[in-house]
Protein backbone atom coordinates (compact mmCIF):
# COMPACT_ATOMS: atom_id res chain seq x y z
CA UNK A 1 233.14 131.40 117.74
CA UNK A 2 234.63 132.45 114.26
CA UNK A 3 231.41 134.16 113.46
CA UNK A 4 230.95 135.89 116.43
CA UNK A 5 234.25 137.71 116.32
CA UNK A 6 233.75 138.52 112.93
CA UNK A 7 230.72 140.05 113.67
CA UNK A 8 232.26 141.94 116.56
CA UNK A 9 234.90 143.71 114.61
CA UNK A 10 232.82 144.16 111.94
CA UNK A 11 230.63 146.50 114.24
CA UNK A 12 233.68 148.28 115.47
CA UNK A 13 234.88 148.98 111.81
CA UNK A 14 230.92 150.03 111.00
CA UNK A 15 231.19 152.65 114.60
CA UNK A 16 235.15 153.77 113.63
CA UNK A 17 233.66 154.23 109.90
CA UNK A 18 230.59 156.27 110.57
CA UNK A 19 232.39 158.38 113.08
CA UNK A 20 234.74 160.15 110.55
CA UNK A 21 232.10 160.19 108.46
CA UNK A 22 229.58 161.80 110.39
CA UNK A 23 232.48 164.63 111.41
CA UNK A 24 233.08 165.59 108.25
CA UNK A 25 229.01 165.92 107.21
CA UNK A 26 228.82 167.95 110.32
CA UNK A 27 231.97 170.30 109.68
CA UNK A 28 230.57 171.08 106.26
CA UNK A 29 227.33 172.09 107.54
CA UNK A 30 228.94 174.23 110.46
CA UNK A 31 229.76 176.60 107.41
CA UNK A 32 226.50 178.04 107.33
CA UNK A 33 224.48 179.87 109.84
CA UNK A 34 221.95 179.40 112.71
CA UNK A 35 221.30 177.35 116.21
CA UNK A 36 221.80 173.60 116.41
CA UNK A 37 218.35 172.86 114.55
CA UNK A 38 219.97 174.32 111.65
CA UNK A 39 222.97 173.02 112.17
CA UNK A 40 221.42 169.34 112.27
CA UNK A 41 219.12 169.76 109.11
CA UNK A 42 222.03 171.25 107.24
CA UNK A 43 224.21 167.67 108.03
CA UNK A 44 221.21 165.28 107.35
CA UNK A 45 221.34 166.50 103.95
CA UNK A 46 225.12 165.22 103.41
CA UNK A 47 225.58 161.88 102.40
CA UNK A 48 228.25 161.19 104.65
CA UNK A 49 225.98 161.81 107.38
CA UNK A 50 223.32 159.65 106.23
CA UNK A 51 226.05 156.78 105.39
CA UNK A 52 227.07 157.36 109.00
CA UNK A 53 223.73 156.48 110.31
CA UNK A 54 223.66 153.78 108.06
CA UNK A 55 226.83 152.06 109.44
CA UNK A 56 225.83 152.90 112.76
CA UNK A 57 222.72 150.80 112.44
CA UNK A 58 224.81 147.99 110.64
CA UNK A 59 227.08 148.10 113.72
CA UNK A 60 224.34 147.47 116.02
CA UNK A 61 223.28 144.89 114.26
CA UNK A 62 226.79 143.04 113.93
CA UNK A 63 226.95 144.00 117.89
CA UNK A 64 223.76 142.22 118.75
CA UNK A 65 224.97 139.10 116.22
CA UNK A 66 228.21 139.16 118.28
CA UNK A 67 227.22 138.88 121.61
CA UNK A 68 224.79 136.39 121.27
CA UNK A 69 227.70 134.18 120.00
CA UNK A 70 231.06 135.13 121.73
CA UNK A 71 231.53 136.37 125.61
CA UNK A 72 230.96 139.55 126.51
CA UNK A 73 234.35 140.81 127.61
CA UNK A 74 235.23 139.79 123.67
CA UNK A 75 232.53 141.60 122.41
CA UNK A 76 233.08 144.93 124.59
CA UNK A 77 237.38 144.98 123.57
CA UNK A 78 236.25 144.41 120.14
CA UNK A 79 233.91 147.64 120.35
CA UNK A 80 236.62 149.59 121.95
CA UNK A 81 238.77 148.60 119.31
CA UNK A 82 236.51 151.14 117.02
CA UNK A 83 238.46 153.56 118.02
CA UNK A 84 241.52 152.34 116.19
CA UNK A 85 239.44 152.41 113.29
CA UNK A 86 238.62 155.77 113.85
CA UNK A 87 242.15 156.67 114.09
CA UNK A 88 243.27 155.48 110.46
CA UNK A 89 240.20 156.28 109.25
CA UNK A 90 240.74 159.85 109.83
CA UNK A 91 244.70 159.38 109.09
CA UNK A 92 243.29 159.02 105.27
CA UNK A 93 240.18 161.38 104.80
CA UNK A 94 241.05 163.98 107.21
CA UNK A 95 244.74 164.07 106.43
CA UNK A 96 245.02 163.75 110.64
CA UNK A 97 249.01 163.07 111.68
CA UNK A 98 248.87 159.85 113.83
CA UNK A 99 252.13 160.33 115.85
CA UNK A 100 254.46 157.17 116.22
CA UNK A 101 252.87 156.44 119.69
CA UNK A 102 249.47 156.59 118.22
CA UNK A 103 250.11 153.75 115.68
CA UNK A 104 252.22 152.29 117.92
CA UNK A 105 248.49 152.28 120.15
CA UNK A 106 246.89 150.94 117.30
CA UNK A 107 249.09 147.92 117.08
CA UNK A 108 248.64 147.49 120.39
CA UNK A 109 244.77 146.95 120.08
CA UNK A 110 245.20 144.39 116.76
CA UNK A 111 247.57 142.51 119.11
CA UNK A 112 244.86 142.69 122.36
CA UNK A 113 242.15 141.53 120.08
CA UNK A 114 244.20 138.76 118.09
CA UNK A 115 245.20 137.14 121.94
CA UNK A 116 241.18 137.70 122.40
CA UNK A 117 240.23 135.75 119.56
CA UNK A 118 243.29 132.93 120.34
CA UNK A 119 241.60 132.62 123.93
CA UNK A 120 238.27 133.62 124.29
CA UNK A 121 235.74 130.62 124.37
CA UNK A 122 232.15 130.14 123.49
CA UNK A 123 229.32 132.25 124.70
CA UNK A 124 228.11 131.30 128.25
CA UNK A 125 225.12 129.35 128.32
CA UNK A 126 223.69 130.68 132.05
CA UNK A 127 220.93 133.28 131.97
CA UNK A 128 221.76 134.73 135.35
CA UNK A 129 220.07 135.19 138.78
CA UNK A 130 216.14 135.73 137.82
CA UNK A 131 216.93 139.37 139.13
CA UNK A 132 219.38 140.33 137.02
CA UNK A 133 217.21 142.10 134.24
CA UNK A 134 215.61 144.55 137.02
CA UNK A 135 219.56 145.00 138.41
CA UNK A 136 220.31 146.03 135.03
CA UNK A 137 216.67 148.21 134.46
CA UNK A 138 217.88 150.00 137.83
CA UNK A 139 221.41 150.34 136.55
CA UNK A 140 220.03 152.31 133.45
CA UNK A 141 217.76 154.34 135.71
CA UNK A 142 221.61 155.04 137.85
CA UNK A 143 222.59 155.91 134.76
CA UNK A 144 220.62 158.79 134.14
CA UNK A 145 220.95 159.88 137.81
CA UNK A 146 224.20 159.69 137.13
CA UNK A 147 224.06 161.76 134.03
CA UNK A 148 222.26 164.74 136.33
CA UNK A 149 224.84 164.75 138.82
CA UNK A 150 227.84 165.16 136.31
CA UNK A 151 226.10 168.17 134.67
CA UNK A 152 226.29 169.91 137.89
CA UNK A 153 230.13 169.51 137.70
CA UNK A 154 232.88 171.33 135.55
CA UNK A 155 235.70 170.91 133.43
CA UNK A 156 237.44 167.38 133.27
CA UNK A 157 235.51 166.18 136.00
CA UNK A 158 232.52 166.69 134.38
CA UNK A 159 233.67 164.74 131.10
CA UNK A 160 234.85 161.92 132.88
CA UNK A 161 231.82 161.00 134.64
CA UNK A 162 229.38 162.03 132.05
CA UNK A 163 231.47 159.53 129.77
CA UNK A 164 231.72 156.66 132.23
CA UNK A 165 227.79 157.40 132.78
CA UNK A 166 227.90 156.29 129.13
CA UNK A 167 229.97 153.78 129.01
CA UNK A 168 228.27 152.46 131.51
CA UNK A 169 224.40 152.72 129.52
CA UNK A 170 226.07 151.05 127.02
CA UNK A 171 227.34 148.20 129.19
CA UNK A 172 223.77 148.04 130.58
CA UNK A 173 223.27 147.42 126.29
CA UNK A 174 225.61 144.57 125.89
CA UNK A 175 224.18 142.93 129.03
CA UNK A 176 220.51 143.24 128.24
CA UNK A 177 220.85 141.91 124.70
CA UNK A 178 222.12 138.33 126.52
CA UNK A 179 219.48 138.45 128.62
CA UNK A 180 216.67 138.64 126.19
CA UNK A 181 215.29 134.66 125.48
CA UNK A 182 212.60 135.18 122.97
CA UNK A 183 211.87 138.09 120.09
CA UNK A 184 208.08 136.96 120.34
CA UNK A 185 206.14 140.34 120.61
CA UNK A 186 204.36 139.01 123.71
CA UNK A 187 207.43 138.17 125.82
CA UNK A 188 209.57 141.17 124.77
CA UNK A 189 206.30 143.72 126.19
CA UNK A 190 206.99 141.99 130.04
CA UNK A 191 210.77 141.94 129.38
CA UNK A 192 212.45 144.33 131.59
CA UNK A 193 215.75 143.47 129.93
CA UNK A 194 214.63 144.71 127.00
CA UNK A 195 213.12 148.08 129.24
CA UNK A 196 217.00 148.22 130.03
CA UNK A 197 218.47 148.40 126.53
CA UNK A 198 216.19 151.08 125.99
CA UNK A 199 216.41 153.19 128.75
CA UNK A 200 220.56 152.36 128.71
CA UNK A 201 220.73 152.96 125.18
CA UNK A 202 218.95 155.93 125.70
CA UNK A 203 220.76 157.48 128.31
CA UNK A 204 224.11 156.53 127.35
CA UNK A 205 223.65 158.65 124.11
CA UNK A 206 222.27 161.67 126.08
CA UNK A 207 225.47 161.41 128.09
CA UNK A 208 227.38 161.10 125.48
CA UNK A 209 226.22 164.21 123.86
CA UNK A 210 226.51 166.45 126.93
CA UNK A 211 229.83 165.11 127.49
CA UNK A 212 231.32 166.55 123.94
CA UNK A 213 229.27 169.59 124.46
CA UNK A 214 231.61 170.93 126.87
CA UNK A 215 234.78 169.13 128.53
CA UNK A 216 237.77 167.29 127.30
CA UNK A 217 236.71 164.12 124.54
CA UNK A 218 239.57 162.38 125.81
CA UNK A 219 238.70 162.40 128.77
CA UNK A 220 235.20 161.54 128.31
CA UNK A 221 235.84 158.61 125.75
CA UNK A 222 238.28 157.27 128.14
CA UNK A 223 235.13 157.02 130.71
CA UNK A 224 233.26 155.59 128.00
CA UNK A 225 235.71 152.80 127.21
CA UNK A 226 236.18 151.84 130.72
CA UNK A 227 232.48 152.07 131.70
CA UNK A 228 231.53 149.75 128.67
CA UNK A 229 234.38 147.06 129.10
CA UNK A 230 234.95 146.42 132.61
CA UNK A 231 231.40 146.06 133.88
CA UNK A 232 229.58 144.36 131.30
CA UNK A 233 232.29 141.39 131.23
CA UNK A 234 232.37 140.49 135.02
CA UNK A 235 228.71 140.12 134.74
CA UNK A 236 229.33 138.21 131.92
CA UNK A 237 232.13 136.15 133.81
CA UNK A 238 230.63 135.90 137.18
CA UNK A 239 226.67 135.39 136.07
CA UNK A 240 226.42 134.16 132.26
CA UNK A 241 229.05 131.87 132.14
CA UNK A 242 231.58 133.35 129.74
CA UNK A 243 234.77 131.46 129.50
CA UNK A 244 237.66 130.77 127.82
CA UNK A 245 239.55 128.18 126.21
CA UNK A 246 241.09 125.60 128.70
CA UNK A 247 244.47 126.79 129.99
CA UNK A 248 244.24 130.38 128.25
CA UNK A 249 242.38 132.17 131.48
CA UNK A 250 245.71 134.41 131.23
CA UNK A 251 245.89 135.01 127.52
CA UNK A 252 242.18 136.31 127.51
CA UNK A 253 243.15 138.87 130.49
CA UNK A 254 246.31 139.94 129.20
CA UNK A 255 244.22 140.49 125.83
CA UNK A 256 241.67 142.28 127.49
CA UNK A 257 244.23 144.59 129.19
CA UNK A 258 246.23 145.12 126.03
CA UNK A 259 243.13 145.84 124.17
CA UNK A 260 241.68 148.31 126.42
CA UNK A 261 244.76 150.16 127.03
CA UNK A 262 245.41 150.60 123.31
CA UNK A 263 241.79 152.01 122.98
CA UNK A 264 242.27 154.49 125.76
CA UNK A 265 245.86 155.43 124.34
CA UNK A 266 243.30 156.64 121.36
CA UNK A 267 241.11 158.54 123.52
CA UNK A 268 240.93 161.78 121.00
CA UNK A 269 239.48 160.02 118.66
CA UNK A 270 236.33 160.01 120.19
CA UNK A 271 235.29 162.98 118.38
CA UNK A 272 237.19 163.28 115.07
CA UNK A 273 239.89 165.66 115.28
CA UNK A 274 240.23 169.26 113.98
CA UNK A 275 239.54 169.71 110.61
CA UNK A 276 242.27 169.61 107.90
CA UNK A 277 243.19 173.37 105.99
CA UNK A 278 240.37 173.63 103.48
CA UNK A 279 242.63 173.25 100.53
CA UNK A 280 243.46 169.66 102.17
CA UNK A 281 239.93 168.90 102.25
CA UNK A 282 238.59 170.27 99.38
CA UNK A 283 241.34 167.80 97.55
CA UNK A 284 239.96 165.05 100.04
């Protein structure tokens, strides 16, 4: 249980980490010239970038650790948690202004997770209705329907449901790594779980991107951290087993809640904020 919550926010300080970094590797390459090809080559080149990457793929890895060994609905507060990270993160190397409110919002998520971690019992043990892995293939396939409708829309409406489309491929993630039994090559090839984490995975990041293209990153990362919380632990609850601790049902909601809340109090953070004055950064 110990190690599984380790592992969990140790993925969510690897995503808050390689978010600031990545922002700052991309602002420095937006100082030169030419379409997004150029702008992407340019930022591969910065370290920060690369390290971003890097931490990303260490976070997956922690993230896969994690919910193999802790309940989902653990696992997914812990992840929204990143943003938190994020937050100071970017208090320190982008010389951002958290407002009182905004730590305040970031105690609030170290007290949602530590009521988590006082509550939350051991990884459920039930593999699910035999259907579930082509429920959750179909739900990444929704996904990207989803993703085609909300680029139709404008504005704020468009953000939010390209970012709950997100959230939600990324839910379709946290599921599909429980429901994968065996790693042999053989087995994974007829898995459609693991057709699911692809295709989710997938889509979720496409949705992602259009999202900050054009619309409001609060909004969208506020779809996001619903769509990847809510969903993935009721299926977790209702058809894996997840549990908690006897007598602490209450404790592991109210945790949930608090986390959650805090995460979507952080919302901007998302996308890293606007850069710092150049003198700031250039002292950074």
């Amino acid at each position: 249980m110990l190690f599984g919550m380790v592992c969990a926010l140790g993925a969510a300080v690897c995503f808050g980490t390689a978010t600031v970094w990545q922002a700052m590797a991309a602002r420095a390459a937006a100082d030169g010239t030419g379409g997004d090809a150029a702008l992407l080559l340019r930022a591969v080149r910065e370290w920060r970038y690369l390290a971003g990457l890097g931490l990303d793929g260490l976070g997956f890895l922690f993230q896969i650790a994690a919910l193999r060994s802790v309940p989902i609905y653990a696992v997914g507060a812990a992840l929204a948690s990143s943003l938190a990270v994020t937050a100071v993160v970017a208090a320190r190397l982008l010389r951002v202004r958290l407002s009182r409110t905004e730590w305040a919002a970031v105690a609030v998520v170290c007290a949602g997770l530590a009521m988590l971690g006082l509550a939350a019992g051991t990884e459920g043990e039930e593999s699910g209705p035999p259907a579930l892995p082509w429920v959750m293939l179909g739900a990444a396939g929704g996904v990207l329907l989803l993703g085609l409708a909300g680029r139709r829309l404008t504005g704020r409406g468009r953000a939010l449901v390209l970012g709950l489309g997100a959230g939600c491929g990324f839910g379709v993630v946290e599921v599909a790594v429980r429901l994968i039994d065996s790693l042999a090559p053989s087995e994974l090839l007829t898995d459609p779980a693991v057709y699911a984490l692809l295709l989710g995975g997938g889509a979720a990041f496409l949705l992602l991107t259009s999202a900050l293209q054009r619309g409001s990153v609060t909004t969208a990362t506020a779809g996001i951290v619903i769509g990847e919380t809510i969903g993935p632990a009721l299926v977790g609850v209702v058809w894996l087993g997840d549990r908690t601790r006897e007598g602490l049902g209450w404790l592991v909601v109210l945790g949930f809640a608090v986390a959650v809340a805090g995460a979507l109090a952080l919302a901007r953070f998302g996308e890293a904020p606007a850069a710092a004055p150049a003198a700031e950064r250039a002292g950074a």
